[in-house]
Every structure is written in structure tokens, then in C-alpha cells.
C-alpha atoms as a PDB file:
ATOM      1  CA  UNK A   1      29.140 -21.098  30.740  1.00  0.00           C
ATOM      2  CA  UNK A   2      26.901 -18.439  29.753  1.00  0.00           C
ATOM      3  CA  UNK A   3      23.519 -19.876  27.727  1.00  0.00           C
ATOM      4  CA  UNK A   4      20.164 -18.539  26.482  1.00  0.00           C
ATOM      5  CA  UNK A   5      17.806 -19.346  29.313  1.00  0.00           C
ATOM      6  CA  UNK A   6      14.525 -17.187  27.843  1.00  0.00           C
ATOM      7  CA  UNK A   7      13.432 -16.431  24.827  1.00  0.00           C
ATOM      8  CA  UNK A   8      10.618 -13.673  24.227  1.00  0.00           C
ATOM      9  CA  UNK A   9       8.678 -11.692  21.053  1.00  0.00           C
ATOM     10  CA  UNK A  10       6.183  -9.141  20.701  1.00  0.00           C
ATOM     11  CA  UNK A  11       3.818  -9.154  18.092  1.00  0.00           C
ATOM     12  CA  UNK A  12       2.192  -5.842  18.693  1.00  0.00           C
ATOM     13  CA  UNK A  13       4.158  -2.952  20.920  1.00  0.00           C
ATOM     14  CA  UNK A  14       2.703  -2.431  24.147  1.00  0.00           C
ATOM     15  CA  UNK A  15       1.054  -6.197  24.941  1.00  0.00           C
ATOM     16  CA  UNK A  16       2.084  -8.915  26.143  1.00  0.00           C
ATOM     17  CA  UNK A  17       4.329 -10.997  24.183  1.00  0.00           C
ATOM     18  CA  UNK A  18       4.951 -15.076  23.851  1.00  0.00           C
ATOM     19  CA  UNK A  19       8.065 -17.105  24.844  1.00  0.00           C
ATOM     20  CA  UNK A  20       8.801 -18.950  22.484  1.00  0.00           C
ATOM     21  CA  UNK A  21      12.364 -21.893  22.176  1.00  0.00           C
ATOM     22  CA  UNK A  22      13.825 -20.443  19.177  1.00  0.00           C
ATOM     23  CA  UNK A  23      13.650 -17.798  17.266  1.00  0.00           C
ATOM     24  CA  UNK A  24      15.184 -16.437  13.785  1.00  0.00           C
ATOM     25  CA  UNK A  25      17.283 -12.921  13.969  1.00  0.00           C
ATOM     26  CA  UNK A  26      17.332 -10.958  10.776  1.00  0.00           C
ATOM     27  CA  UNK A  27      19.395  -7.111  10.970  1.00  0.00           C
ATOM     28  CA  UNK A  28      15.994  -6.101  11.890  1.00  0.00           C
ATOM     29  CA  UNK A  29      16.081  -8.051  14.410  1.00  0.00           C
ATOM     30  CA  UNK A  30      13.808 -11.206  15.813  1.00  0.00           C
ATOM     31  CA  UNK A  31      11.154 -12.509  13.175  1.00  0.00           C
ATOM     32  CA  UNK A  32       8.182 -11.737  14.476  1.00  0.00           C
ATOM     33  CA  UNK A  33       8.867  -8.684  16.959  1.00  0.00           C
ATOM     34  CA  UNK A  34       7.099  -5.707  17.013  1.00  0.00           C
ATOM     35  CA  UNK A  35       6.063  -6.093  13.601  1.00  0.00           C
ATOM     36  CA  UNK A  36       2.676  -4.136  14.721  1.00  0.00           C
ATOM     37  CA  UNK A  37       1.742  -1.378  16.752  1.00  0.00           C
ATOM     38  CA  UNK A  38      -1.588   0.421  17.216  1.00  0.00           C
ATOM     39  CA  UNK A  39      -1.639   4.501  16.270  1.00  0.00           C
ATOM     40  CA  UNK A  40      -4.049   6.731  17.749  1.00  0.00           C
ATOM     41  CA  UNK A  41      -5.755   8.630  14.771  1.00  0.00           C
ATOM     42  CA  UNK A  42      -6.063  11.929  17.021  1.00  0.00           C
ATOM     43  CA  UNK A  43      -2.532  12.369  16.934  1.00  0.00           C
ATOM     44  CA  UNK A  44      -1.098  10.377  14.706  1.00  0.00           C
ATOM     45  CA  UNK A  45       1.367   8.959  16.872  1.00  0.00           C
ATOM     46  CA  UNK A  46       2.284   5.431  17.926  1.00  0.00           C
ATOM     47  CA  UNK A  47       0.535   4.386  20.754  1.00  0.00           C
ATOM     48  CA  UNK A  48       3.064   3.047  23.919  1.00  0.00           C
ATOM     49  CA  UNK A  49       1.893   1.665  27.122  1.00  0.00           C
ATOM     50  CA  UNK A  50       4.345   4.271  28.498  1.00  0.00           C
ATOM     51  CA  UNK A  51       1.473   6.799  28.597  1.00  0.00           C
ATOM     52  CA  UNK A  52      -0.577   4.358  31.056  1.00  0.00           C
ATOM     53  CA  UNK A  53      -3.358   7.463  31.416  1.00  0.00           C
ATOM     54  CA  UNK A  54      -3.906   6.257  27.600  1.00  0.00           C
ATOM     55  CA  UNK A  55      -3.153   3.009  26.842  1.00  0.00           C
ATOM     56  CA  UNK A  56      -2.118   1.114  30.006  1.00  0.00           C
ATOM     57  CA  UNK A  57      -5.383  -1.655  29.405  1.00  0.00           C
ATOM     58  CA  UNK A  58      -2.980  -2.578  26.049  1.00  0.00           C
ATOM     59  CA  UNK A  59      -1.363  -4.453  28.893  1.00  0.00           C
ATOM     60  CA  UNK A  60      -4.087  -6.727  29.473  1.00  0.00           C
ATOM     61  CA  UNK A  61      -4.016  -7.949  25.833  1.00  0.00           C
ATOM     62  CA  UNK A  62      -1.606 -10.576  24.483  1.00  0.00           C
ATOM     63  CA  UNK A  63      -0.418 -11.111  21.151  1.00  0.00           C
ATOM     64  CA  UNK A  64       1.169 -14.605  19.467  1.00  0.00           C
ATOM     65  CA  UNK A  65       2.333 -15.861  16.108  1.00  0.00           C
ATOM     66  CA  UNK A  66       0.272 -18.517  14.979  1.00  0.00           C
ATOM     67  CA  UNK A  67       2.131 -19.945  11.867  1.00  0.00           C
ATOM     68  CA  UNK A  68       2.109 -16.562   9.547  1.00  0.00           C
ATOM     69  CA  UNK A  69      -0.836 -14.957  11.543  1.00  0.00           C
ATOM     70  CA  UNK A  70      -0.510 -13.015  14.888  1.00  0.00           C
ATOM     71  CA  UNK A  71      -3.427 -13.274  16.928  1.00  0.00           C
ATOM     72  CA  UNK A  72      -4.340 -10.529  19.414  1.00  0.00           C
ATOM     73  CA  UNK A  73      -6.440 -12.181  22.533  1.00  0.00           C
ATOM     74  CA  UNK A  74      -8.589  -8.927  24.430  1.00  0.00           C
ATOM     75  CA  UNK A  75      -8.986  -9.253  28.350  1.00  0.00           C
ATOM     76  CA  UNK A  76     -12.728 -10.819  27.515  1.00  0.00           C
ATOM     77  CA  UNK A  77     -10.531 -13.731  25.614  1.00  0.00           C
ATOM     78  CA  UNK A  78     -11.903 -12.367  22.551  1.00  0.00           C
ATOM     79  CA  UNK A  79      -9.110 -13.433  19.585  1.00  0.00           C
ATOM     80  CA  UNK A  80      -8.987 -11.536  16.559  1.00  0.00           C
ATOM     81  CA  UNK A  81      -6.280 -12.030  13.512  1.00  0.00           C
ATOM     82  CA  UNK A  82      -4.455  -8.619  13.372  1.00  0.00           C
ATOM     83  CA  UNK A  83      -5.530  -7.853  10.222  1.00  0.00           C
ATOM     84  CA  UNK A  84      -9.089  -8.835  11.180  1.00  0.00           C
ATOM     85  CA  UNK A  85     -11.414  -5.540   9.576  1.00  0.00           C
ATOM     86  CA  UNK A  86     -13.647  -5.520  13.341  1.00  0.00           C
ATOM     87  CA  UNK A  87     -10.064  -5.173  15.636  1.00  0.00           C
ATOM     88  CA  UNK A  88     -10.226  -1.828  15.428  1.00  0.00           C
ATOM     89  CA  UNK A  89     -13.231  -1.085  16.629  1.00  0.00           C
ATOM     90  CA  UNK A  90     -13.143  -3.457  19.438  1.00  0.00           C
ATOM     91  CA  UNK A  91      -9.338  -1.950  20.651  1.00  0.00           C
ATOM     92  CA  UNK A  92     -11.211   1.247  20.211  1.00  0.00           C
ATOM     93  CA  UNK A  93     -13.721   0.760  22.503  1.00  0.00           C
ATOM     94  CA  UNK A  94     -11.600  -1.063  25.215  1.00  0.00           C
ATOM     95  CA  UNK A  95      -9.027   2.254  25.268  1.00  0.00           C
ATOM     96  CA  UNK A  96     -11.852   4.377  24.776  1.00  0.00           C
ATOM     97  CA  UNK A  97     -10.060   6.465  21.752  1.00  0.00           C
ATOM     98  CA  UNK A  98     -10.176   5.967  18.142  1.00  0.00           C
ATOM     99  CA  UNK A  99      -6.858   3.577  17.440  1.00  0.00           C
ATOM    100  CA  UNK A 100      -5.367   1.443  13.854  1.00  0.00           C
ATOM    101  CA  UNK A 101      -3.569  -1.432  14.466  1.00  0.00           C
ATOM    102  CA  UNK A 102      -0.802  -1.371  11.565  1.00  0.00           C
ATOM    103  CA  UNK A 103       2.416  -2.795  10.192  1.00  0.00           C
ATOM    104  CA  UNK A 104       2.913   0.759   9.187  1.00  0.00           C
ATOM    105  CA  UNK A 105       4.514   3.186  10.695  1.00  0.00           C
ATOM    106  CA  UNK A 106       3.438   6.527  10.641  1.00  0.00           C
ATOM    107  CA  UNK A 107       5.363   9.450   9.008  1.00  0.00           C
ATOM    108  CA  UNK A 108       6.314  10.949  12.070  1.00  0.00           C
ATOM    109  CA  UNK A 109       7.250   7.818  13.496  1.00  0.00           C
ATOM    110  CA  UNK A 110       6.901   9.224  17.451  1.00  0.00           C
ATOM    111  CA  UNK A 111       5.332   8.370  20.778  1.00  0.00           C
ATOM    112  CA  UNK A 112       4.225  10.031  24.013  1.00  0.00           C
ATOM    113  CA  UNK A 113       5.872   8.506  27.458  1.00  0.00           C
ATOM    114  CA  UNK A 114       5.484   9.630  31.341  1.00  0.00           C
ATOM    115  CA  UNK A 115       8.298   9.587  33.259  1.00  0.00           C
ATOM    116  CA  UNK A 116       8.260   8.901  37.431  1.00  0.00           C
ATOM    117  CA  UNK A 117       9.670  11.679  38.906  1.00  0.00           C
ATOM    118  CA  UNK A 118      11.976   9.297  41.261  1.00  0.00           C
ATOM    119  CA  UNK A 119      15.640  10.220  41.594  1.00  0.00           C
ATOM    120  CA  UNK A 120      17.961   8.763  38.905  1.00  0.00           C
ATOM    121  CA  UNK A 121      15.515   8.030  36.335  1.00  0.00           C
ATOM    122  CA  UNK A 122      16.455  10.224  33.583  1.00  0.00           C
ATOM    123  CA  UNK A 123      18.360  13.097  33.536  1.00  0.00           C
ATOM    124  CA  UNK A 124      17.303  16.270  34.431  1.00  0.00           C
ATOM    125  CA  UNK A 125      18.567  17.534  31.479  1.00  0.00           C
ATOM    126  CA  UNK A 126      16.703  15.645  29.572  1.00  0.00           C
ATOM    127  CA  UNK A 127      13.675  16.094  31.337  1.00  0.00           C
ATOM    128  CA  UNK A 128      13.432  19.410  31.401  1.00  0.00           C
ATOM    129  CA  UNK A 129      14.488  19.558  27.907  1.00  0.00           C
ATOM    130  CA  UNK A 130      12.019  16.984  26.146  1.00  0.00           C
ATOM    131  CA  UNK A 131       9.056  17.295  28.378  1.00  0.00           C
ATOM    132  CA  UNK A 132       6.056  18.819  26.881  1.00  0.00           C
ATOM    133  CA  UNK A 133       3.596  18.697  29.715  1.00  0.00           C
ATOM    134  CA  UNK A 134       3.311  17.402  33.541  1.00  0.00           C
ATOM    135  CA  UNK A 135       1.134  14.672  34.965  1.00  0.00           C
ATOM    136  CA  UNK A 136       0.312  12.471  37.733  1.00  0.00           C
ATOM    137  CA  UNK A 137       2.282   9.555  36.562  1.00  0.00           C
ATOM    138  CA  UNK A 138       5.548  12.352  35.837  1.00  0.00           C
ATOM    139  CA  UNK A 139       6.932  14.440  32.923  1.00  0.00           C
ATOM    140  CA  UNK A 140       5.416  13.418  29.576  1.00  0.00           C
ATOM    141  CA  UNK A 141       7.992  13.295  26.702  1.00  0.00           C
ATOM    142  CA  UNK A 142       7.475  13.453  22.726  1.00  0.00           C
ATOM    143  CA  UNK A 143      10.468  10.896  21.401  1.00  0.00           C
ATOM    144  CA  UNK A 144      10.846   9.280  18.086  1.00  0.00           C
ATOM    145  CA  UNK A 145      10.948   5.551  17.614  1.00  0.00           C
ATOM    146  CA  UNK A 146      13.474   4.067  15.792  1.00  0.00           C
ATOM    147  CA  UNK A 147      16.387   5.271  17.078  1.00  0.00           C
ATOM    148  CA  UNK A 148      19.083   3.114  15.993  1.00  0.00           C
ATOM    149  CA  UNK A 149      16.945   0.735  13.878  1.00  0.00           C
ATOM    150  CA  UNK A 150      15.434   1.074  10.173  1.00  0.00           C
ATOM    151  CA  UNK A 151      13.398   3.289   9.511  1.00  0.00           C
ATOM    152  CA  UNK A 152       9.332   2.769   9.588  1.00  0.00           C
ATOM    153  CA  UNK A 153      10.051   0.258  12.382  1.00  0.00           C
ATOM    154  CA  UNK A 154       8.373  -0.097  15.995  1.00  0.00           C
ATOM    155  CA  UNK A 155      11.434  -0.040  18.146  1.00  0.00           C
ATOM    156  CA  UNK A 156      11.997   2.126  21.077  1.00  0.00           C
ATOM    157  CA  UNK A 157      16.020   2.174  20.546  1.00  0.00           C
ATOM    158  CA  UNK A 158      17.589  -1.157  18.775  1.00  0.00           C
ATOM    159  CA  UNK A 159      16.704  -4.643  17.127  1.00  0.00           C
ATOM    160  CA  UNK A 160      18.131  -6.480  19.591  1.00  0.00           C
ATOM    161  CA  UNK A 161      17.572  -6.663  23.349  1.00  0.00           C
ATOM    162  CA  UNK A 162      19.175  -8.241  26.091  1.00  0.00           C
ATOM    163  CA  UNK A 163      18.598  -9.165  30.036  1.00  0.00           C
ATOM    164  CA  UNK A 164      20.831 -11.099  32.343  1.00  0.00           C
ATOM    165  CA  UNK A 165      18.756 -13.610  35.089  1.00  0.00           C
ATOM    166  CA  UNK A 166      21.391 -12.698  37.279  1.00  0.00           C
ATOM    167  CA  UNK A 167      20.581  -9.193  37.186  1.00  0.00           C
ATOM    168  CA  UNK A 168      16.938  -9.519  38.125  1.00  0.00           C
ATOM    169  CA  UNK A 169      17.814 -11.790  40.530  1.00  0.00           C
ATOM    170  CA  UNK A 170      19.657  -9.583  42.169  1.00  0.00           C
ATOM    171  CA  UNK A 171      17.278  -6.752  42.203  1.00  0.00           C
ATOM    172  CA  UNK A 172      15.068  -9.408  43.563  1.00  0.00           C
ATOM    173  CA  UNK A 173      17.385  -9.931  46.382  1.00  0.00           C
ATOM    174  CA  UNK A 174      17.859  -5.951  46.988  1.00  0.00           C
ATOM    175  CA  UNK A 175      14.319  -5.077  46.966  1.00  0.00           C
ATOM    176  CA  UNK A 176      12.123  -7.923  48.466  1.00  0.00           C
ATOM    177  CA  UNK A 177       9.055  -6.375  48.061  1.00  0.00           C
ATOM    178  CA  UNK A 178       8.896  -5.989  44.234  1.00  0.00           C
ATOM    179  CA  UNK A 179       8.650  -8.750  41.855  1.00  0.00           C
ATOM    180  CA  UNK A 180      11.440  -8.434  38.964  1.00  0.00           C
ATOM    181  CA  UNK A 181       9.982 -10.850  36.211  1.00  0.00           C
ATOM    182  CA  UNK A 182      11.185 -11.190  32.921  1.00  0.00           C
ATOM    183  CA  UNK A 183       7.653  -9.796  31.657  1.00  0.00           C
ATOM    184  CA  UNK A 184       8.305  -6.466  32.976  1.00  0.00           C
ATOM    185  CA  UNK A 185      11.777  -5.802  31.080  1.00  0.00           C
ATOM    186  CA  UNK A 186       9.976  -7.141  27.695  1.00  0.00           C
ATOM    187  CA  UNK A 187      13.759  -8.483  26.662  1.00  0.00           C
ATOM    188  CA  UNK A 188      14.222 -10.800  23.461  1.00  0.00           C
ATOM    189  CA  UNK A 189      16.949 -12.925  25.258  1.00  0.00           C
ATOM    190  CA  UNK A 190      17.429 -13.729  28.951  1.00  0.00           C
ATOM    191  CA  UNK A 191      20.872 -15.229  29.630  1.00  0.00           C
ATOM    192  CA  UNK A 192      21.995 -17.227  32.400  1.00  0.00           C
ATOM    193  CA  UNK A 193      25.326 -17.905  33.690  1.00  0.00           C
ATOM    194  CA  UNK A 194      26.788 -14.242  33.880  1.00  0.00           C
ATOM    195  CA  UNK A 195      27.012 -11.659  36.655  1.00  0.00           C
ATOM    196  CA  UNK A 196      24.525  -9.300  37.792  1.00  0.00           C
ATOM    197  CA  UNK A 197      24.288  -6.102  35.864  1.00  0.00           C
ATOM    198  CA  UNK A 198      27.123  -7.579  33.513  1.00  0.00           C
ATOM    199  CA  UNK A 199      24.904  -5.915  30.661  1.00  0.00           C
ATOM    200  CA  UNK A 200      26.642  -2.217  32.035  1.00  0.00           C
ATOM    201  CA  UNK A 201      29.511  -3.345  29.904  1.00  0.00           C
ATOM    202  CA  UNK A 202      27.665  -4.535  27.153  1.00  0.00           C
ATOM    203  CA  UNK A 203      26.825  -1.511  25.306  1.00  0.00           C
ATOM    204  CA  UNK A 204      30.342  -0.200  24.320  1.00  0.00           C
ATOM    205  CA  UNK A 205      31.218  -2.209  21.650  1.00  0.00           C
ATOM    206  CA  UNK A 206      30.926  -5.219  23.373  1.00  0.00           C
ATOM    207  CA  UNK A 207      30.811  -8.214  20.406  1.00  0.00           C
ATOM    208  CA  UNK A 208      27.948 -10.854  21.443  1.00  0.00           C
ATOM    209  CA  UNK A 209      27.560 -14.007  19.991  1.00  0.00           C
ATOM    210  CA  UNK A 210      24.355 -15.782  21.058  1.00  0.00           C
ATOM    211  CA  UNK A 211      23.715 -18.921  19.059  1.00  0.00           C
ATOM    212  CA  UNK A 212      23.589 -18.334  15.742  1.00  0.00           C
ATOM    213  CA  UNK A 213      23.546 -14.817  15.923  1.00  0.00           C
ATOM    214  CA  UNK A 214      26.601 -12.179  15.928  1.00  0.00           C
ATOM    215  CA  UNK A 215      25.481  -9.311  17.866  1.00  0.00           C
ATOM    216  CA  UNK A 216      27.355  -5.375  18.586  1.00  0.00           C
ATOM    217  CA  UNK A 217      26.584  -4.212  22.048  1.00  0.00           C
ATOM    218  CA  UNK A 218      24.702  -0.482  21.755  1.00  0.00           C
ATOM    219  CA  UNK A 219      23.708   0.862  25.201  1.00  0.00           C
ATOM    220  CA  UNK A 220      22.445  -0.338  28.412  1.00  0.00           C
ATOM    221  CA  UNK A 221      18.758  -0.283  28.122  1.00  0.00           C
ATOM    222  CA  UNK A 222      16.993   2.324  29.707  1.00  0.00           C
ATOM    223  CA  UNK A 223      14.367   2.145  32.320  1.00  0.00           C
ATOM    224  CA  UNK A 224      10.687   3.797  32.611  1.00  0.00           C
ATOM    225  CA  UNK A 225       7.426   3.444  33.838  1.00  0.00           C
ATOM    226  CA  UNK A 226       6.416   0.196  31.612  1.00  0.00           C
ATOM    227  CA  UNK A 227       8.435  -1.806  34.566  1.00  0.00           C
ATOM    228  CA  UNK A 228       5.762  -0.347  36.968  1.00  0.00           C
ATOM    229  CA  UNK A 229       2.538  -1.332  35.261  1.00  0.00           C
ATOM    230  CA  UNK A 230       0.071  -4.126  36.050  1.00  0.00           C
ATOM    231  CA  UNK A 231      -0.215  -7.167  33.748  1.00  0.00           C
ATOM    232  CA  UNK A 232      -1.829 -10.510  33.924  1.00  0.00           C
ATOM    233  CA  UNK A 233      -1.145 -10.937  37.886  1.00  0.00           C
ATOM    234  CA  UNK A 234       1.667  -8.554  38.269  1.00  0.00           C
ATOM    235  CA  UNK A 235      -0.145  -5.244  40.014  1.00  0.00           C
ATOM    236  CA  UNK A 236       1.683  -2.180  39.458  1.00  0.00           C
ATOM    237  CA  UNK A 237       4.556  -1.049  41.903  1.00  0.00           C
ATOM    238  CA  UNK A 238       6.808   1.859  41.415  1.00  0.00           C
ATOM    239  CA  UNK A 239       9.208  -0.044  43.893  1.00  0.00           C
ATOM    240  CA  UNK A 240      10.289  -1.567  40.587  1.00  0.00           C
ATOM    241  CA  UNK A 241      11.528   1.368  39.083  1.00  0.00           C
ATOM    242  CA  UNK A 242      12.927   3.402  42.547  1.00  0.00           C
ATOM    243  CA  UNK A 243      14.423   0.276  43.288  1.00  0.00           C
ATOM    244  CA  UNK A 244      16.695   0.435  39.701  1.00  0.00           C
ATOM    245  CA  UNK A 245      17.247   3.635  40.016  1.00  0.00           C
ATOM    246  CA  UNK A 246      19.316   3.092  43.538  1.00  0.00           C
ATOM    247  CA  UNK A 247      21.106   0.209  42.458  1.00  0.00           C
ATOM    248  CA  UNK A 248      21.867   0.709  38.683  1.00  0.00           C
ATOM    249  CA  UNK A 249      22.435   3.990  37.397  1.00  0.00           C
ATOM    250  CA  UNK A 250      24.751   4.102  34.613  1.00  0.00           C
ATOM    251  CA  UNK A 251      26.672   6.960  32.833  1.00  0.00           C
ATOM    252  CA  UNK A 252      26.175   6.586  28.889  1.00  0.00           C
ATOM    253  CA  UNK A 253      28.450   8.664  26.395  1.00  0.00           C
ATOM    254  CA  UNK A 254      26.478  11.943  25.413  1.00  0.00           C
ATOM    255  CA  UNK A 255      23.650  10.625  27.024  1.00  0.00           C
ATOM    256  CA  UNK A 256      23.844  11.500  30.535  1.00  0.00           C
ATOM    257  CA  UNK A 257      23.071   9.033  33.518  1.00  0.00           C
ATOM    258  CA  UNK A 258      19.793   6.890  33.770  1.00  0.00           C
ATOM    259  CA  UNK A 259      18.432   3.943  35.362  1.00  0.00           C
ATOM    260  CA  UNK A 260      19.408   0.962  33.336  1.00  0.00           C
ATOM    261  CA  UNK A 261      18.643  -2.965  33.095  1.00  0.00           C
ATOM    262  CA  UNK A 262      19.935  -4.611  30.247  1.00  0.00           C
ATOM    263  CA  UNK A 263      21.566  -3.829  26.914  1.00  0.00           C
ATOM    264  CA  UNK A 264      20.687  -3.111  23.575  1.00  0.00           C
ATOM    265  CA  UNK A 265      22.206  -4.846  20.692  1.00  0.00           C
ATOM    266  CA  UNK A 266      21.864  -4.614  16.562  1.00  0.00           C
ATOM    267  CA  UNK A 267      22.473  -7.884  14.779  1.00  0.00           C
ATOM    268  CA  UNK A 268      25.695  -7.835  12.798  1.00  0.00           C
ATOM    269  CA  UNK A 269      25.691 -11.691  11.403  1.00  0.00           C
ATOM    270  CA  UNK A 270      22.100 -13.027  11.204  1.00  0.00           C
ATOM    271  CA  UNK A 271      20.874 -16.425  12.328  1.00  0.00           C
ATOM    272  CA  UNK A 272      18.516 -18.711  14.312  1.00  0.00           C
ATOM    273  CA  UNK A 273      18.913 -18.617  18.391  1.00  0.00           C
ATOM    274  CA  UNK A 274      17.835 -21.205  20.670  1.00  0.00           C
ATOM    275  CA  UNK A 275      16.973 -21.881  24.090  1.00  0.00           C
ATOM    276  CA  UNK A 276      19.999 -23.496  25.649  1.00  0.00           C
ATOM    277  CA  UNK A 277      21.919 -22.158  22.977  1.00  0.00           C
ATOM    278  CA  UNK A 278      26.024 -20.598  24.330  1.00  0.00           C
ATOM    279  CA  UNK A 279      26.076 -17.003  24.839  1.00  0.00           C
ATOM    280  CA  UNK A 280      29.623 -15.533  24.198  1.00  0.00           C
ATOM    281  CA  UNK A 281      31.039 -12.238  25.201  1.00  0.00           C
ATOM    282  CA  UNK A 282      34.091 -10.421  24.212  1.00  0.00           C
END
């Protein structure tokens, strides 16, 4: 029997989220996600831990709900409400650029992202056709946000996003060496009691039903850097990344092949999911 074993929100893109035992799922997804993000006022664009030459210390900050606040603690332990006036300034001076933290998303709803130049983790294709520059942590791409959510909203892809235990676990087992947490794939649900990389057939159509909540299967979720990067005691290790990109490279329709763990979802029937709750999939 398949159950919810995890569940997980992020109040501001890029830090560190809370687990949390239940949660309520809207069509935009879990109450409470991602509801803020911070954008750097040089370039107007959403800021992502993705470019960690920017904005990987957003990695050492953790945001939680606190009835209908969200509370952003800074690695000092410093809280701040979100829509305290002085956050701005003090995010400011611990990326060392001028950054808003918002519920708003910018016109141009876009971010910058590096991407590892290990075998398997993007297409070349898409690489050479999206990147905009070169670096030391790989090819820096200019993508929109959003892409199969509503508009104005602080997704990388979809509303909904899943992980399977089973699936870390057995990257776990494949690649000693590297820790495969939950905290690294930044998932909404974690579900226990199916096979390893079961999510690869997930996102064709794929009907979920997890709790409360009736779910269509998108696409497996795609892999980058932010699996790599150091938070709270995890230090950063590309064997994370080179190790996903060996075992679990998946073909997606018009897409090409990447590096996937995972599968995105968008919420068909709303409801409330909770830990322990059954996980169906058909």
C-alpha cells in the first residue's frame, strides 16, 4: 500500500522549506508554496538558487508559515515577517546585490540557472540552444517560470510535485558516497510503498490520487544543480547530480532526454492531504 510518508512547502523559492503533516491543495497547488520569491532589481528577474555564483547563501535561510505570516529566519537567526519593510535590506546585504522579496511576479516572469556540464543532464540541444553565457558551475540558461502553472506564479514547471522514498533510496544504495535527502529534491509529497523511479511513468497521464487530492501526472521532474548545493549540514557534492544522470535518464515527448527524479503533477480535484494518507495510481 502506497501512503504519503513526507510532506514539504516553501514559503519563499530558493530556501529552505518546512515539513509540515498536512497540507491543503488548491489548482494552484499546496497553500502556502512558493507564494514568495525574491527579484533582483538589476535585472528584473526572479532570483533561483540555481545561479549559486548569485544567490546560493538563499540556501542558508529558511522560511515557515506561522498562522497567516511566513517568517524568513537569516543564517545569524535573525527572523523577519516577509512583509517586514527592513527584509530587504538585510537579504540585500547577505547576497551582496540589491533584491525585493515579493508575492509578485515580475512581468517577465524569468530566471537565470547554471547547468553542470556532466553527461546526461540536459540535452545538448537544449543547451546549446538556451544558453546565454558559460561559467564555472556550467552553461547559464534564461527560462521562464511558470511553465505549466498560472500565470504570475513562482513555479519552475507545475503545482504539484512528487518524489518516491524508494527512489532516493535507491540512489542511496547506487552511489554511497552522496547523501540523497528529501531536502535536496524540494518535493511537496514523498510517498512510500512504491518502486524506485516508479515516478518515470508518472508523467504521461498517469491519474494520482493522494488523499484528498486528484492529481494528472505531467513530466518526470527534471534535475539541476540545486541537488548539488550546500544547506544546513548537507555540503555540496556534484556526485548527486552525476550520480542521476547514470542511473535515471529519461526520454520526455518533445523534450529530449534529461536526468530525472520525480514527477510533476497539476491538481485536477482539490483537497486536504495528510501524512499517512493512501496514495493511488492508475
Amino acid at each position: 500500500m502506497a501512503r504519503v510518508a513526507e510532506l514539504w512547502r516553501f514559503p519563499v523559492k530558493s530556501m529552505r522549506g518546512e515539513r509540515v503533516d498536512v497540507v491543503d491543495v488548491t489548482e494552484a497547488g499546496v497553500v502556502g508554496d512558493r507564494p514568495y520569491a525574491l527579484v533582483d532589481q538589476e535585472s528584473g528577474k526572479v532570483v533561483s538558487a540555481k545561479l549559486p555564483r548569485l544567490w546560493s547563501a538563499l540556501l542558508q535561510c529558511e522560511a515557515h508559515t506561522d498562522a497567516d505570516r511566513v517568517v524568513v529566519t537569516l543564517p545569524d537567526g535573525a527572523e523577519f515577517d516577509a512583509d517586514d519593510p527592513e527584509i530587504n535590506g538585510r537579504l540585500s546585504a547577505l547576497l551582496g546585490r540589491s533584491v525585493a522579496l515579493t508575492r509578485t511576479a515580475p512581468e517577465r516572469n524569468r530566471y537565470l540557472a547554471a547547468w553542470p556540464k556532466l553527461d546526461g543532464v540536459m540535452p545538448d540541444t537544449d543547451r546549446e540552444a538556451y544558453g546565454i553565457g558559460e561559467e564555472e558551475d556550467g552553461t547559464v540558461t534564461d527560462f521562464a517560470l511558470a511553465m505549466a502553472t498560472p500565470p504570475g506564479t513562482f513555479f519552475d514547471v507545475a503545482t504539484l510535485h512528487v518524489v518516491g522514498q524508494a527512489t532516493l533510496d535507491r540512489l542511496s544504495e547506487l552511489a554511497p558516497a552522496s547523501r540523497f535527502t528529501v531536502d535536496r529534491f524540494r518535493p511537496n509529497v514523498v510517498v512510500d510503498g512504491v518502486d524506485a523511479f516508479a515516478e518515470n511513468d508518472w508523467g504521461s497521464g498517469a491519474k494520482l490520487e493522494i488523499g484528498g487530492v486528484l492529481a494528472a501526472g505531467l513530466i518526470p521532474t527534471m534535475r539541476c544543480i540545486m541537488t548539488t548545493l550546500a544547506q544546513a549540514d548537507l555540503p555540496r557534492d556534484n556526485g548527486v547530480l552525476r550520480a542521476i544522470a547514470a542511473h535515471n535518464r529519461i526520454e520526455i515527448t518533445g523534450m529530449g532526454t534529461w536526468s530525472c527524479v520525480g514527477a510533476y503533477a497539476t491538481v485536477t480535484t482539490p483537497g486536504r492531504i495528510a501524512v499517512g494518507d493512501d496514495v493511488t495510481v492508475s
